[in-house]
N, C-alpha and C. Protein backbone atom coordinates (compact mmCIF):
# COMPACT_ATOMS: atom_id res chain seq x y z
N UNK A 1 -37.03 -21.94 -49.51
CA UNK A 1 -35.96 -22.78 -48.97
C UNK A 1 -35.19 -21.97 -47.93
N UNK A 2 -34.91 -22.48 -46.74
CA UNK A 2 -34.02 -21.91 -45.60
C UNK A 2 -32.86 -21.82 -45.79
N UNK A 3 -32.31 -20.89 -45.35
CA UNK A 3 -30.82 -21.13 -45.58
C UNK A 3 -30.15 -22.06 -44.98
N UNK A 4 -28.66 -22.45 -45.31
CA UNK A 4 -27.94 -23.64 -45.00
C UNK A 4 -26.99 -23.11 -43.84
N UNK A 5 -26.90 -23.94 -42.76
CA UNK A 5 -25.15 -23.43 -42.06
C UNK A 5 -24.26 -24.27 -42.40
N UNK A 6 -23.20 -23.96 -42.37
CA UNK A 6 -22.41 -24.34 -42.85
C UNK A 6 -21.38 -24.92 -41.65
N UNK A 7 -21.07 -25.69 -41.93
CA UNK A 7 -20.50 -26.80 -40.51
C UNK A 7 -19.31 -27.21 -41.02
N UNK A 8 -17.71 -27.49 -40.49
CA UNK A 8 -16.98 -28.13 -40.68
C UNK A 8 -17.05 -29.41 -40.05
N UNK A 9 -17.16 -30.08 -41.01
CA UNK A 9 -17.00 -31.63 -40.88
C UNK A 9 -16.21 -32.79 -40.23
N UNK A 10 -14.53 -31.84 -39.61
CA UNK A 10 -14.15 -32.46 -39.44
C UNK A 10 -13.79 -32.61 -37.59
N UNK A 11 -14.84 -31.11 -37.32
CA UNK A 11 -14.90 -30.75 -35.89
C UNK A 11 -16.31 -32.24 -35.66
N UNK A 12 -16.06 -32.61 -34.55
CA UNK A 12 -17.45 -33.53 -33.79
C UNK A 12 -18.68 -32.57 -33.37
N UNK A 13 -19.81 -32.90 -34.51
CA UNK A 13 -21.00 -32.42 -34.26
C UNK A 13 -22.04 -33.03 -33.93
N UNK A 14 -22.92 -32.95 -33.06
CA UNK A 14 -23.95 -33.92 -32.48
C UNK A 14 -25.44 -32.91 -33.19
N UNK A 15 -26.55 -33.43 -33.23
CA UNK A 15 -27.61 -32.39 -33.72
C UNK A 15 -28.70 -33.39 -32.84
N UNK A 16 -29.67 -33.13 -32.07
CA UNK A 16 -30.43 -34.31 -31.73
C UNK A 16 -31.99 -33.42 -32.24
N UNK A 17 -32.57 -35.20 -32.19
CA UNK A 17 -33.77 -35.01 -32.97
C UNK A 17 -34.88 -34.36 -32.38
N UNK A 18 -36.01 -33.39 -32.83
CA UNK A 18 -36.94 -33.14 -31.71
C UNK A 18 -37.61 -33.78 -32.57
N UNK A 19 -39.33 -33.76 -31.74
CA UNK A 19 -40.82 -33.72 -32.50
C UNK A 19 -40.48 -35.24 -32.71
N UNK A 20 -40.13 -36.26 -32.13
CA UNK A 20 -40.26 -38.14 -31.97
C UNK A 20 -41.28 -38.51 -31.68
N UNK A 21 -42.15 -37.60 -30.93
CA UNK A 21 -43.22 -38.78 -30.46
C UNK A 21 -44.11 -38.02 -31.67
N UNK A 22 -44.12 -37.44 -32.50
CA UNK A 22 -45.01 -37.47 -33.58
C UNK A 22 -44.88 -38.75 -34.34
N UNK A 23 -43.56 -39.78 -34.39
CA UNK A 23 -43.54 -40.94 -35.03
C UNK A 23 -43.65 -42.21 -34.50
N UNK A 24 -42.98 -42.01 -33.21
CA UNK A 24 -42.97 -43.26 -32.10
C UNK A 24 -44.65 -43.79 -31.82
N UNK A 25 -45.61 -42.90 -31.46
CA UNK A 25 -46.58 -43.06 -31.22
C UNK A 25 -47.82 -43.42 -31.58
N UNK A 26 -48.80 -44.16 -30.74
CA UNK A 26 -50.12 -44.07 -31.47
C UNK A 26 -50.98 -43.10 -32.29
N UNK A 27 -51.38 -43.98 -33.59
CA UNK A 27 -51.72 -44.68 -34.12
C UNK A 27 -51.01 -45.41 -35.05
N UNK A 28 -50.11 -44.69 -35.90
CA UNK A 28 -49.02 -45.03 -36.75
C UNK A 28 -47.33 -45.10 -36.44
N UNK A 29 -46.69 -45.98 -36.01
CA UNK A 29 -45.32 -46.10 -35.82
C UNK A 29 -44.70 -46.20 -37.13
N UNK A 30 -43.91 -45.70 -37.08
CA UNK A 30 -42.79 -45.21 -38.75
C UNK A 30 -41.68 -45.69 -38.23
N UNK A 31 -40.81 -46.94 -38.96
CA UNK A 31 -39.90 -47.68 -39.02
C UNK A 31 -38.22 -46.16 -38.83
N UNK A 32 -37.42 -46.67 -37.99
CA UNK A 32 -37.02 -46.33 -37.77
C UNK A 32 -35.32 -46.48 -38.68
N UNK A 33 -34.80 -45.59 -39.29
CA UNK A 33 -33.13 -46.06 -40.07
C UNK A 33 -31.92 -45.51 -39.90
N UNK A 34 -30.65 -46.68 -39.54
CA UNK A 34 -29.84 -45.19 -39.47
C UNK A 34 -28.90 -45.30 -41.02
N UNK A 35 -28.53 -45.06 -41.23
CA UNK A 35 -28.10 -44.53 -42.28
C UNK A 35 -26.11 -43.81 -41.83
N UNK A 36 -25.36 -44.61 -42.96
CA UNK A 36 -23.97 -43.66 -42.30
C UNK A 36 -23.80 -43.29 -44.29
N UNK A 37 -22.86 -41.71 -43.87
CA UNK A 37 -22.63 -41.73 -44.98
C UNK A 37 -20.96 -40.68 -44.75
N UNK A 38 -20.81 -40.19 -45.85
CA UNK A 38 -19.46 -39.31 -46.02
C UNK A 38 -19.61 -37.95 -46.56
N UNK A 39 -18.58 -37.29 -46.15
CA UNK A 39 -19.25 -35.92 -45.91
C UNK A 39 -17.60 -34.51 -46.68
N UNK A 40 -17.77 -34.08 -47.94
CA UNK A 40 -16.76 -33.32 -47.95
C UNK A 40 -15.82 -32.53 -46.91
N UNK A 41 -15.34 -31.81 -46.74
CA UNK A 41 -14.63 -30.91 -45.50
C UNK A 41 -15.61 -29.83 -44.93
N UNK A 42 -16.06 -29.18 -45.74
CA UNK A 42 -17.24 -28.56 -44.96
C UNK A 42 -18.22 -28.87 -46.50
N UNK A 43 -19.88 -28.74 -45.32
CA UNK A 43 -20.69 -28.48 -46.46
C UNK A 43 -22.10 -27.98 -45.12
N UNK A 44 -23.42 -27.59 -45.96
CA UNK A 44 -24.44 -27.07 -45.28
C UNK A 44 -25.59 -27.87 -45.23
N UNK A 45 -25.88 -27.45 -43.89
CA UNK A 45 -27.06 -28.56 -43.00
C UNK A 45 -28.25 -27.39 -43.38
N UNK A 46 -29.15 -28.05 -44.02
CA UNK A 46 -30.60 -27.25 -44.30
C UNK A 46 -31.60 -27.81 -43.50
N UNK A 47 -31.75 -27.56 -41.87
CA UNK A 47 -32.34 -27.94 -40.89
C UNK A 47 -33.91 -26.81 -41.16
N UNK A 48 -34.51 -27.85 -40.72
CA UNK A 48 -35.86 -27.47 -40.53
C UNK A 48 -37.19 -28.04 -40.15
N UNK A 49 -38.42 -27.54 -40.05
CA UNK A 49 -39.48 -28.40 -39.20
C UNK A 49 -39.46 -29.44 -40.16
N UNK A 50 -39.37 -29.84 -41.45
CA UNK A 50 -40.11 -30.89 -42.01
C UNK A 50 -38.54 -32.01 -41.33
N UNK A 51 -37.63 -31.45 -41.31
CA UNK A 51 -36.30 -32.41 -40.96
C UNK A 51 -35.97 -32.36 -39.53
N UNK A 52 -36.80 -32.02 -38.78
CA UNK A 52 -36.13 -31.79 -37.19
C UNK A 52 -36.03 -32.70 -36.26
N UNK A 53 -36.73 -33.99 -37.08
CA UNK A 53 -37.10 -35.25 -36.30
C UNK A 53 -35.87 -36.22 -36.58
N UNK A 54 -34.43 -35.94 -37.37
CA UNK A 54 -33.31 -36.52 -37.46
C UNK A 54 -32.08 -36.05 -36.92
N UNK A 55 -31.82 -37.04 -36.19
CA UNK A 55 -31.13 -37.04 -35.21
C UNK A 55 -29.59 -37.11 -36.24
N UNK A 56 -28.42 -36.16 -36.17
CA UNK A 56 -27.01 -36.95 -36.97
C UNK A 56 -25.67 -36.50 -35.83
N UNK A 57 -24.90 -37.30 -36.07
CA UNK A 57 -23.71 -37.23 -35.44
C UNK A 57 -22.25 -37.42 -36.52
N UNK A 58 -21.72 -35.87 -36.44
CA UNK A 58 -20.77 -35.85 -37.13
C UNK A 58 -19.23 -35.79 -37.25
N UNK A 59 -17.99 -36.02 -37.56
CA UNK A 59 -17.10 -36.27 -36.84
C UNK A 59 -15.84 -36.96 -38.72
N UNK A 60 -14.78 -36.51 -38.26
CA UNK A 60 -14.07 -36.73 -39.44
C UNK A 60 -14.27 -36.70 -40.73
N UNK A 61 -15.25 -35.64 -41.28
CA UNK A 61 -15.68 -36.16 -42.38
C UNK A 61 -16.91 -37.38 -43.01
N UNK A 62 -17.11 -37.91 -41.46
CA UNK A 62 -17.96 -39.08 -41.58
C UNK A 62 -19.42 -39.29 -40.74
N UNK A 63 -20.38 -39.48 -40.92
CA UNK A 63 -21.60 -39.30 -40.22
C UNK A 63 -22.71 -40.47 -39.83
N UNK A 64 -23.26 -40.65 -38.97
CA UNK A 64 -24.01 -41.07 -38.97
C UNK A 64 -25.69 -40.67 -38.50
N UNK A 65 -27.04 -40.77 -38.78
CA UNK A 65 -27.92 -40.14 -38.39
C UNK A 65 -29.15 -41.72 -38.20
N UNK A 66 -30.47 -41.08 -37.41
CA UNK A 66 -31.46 -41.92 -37.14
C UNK A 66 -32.34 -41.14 -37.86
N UNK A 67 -33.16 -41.64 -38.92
CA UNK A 67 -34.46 -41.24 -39.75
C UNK A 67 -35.46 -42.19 -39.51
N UNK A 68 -36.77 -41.31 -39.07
CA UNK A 68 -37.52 -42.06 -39.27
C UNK A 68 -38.52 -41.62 -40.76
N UNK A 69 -38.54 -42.58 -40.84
CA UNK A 69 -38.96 -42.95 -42.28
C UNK A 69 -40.11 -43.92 -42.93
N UNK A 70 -41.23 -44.39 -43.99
CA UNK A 70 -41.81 -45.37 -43.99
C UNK A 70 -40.74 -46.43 -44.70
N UNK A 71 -39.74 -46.33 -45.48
CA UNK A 71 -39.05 -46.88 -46.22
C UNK A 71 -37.19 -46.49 -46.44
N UNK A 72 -36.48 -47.72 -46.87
CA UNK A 72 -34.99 -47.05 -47.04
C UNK A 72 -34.91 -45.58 -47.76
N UNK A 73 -35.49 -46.07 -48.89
CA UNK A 73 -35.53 -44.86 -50.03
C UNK A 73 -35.78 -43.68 -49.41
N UNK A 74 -36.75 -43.46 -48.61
CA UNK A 74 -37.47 -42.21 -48.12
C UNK A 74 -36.03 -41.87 -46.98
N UNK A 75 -35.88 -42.71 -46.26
CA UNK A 75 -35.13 -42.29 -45.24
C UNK A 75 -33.65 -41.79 -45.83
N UNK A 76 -33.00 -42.16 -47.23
CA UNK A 76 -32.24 -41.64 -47.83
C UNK A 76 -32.23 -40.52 -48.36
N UNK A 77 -33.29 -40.02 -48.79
CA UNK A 77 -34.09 -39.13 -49.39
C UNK A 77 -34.02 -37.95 -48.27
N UNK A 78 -35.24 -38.17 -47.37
CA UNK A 78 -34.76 -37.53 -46.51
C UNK A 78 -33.54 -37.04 -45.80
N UNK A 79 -32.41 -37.52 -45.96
CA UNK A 79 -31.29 -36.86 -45.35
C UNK A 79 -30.53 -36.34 -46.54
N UNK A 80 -30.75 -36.42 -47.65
CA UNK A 80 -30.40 -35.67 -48.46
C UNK A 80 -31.03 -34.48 -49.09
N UNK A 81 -32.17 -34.19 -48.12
CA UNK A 81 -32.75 -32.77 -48.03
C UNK A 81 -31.99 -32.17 -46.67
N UNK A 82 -31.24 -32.77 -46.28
CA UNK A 82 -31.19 -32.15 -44.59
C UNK A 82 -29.29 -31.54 -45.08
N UNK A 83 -28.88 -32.78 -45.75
CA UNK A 83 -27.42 -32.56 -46.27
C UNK A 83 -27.34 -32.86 -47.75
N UNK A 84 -27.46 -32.38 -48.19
CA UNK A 84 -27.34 -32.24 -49.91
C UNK A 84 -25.89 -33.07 -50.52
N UNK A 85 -24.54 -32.93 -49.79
CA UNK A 85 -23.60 -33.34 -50.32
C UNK A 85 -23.41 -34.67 -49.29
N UNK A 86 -24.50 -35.20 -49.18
CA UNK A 86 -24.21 -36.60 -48.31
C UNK A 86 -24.05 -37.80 -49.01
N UNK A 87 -23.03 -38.14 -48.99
CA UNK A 87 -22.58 -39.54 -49.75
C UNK A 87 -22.97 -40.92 -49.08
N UNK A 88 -24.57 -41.74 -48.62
CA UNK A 88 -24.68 -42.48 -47.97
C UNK A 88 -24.19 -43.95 -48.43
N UNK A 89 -23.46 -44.72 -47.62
CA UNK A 89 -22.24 -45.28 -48.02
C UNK A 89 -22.86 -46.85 -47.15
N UNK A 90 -22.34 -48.08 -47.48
CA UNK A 90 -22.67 -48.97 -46.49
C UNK A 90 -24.37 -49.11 -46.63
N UNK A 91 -24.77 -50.27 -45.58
CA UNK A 91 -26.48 -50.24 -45.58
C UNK A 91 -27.42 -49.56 -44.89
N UNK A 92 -28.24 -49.63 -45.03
CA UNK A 92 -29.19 -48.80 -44.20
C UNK A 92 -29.89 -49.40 -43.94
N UNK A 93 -29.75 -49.03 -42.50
CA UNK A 93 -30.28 -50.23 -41.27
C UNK A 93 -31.49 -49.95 -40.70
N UNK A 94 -32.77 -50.80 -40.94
CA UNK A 94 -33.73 -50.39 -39.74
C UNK A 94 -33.40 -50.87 -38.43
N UNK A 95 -34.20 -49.74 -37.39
CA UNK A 95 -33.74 -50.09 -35.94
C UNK A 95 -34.85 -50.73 -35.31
């Protein structure tokens, strides 16, 4: 496991996604979600190749990110490997 940085939450953080056209593209397109959730005062982003393809934007304590994903579940899932103390709140929207 990589280590975490540790980010205050309540500074505006942008992270953008690389490695997209591994999902966008032919042969298989993977449904796209964003997902908002809530975020303690600080906590740690465990970024890495399997997570580099999610895009989040952070700001008051509050976040929003784009996962691509085959399913909600997964795409929840997934950002709770990326942020562990992510409280995803509201629906989760395919795009």
């Amino acid at each position: 496991m990589s280590l975490g940085e540790k980010i205050n939450t309540e500074d505006r953080t942008l992270i953008e996604a690389s490695r997209v056209s591994r999902y966008l593209g032919y042969p298989r397109k993977v449904p796209i979600w964003r997902l908002e959730f809530l975020l303690p005062r600080t906590c740690y982003i465990f970024r890495d190749k399997d997570n580099s393809d999610i895009a989040l934007e952070i700001e008051n304590m509050k976040g929003n990110s784009i996962v691509p994903a085959l399913s909600a579940e997964e795409a929840e899932r997934r950002l709770r490997g990326l942020i562990p103390s992510a409280d995803v709140h509201g629906e989760i929207t395919r795009l």
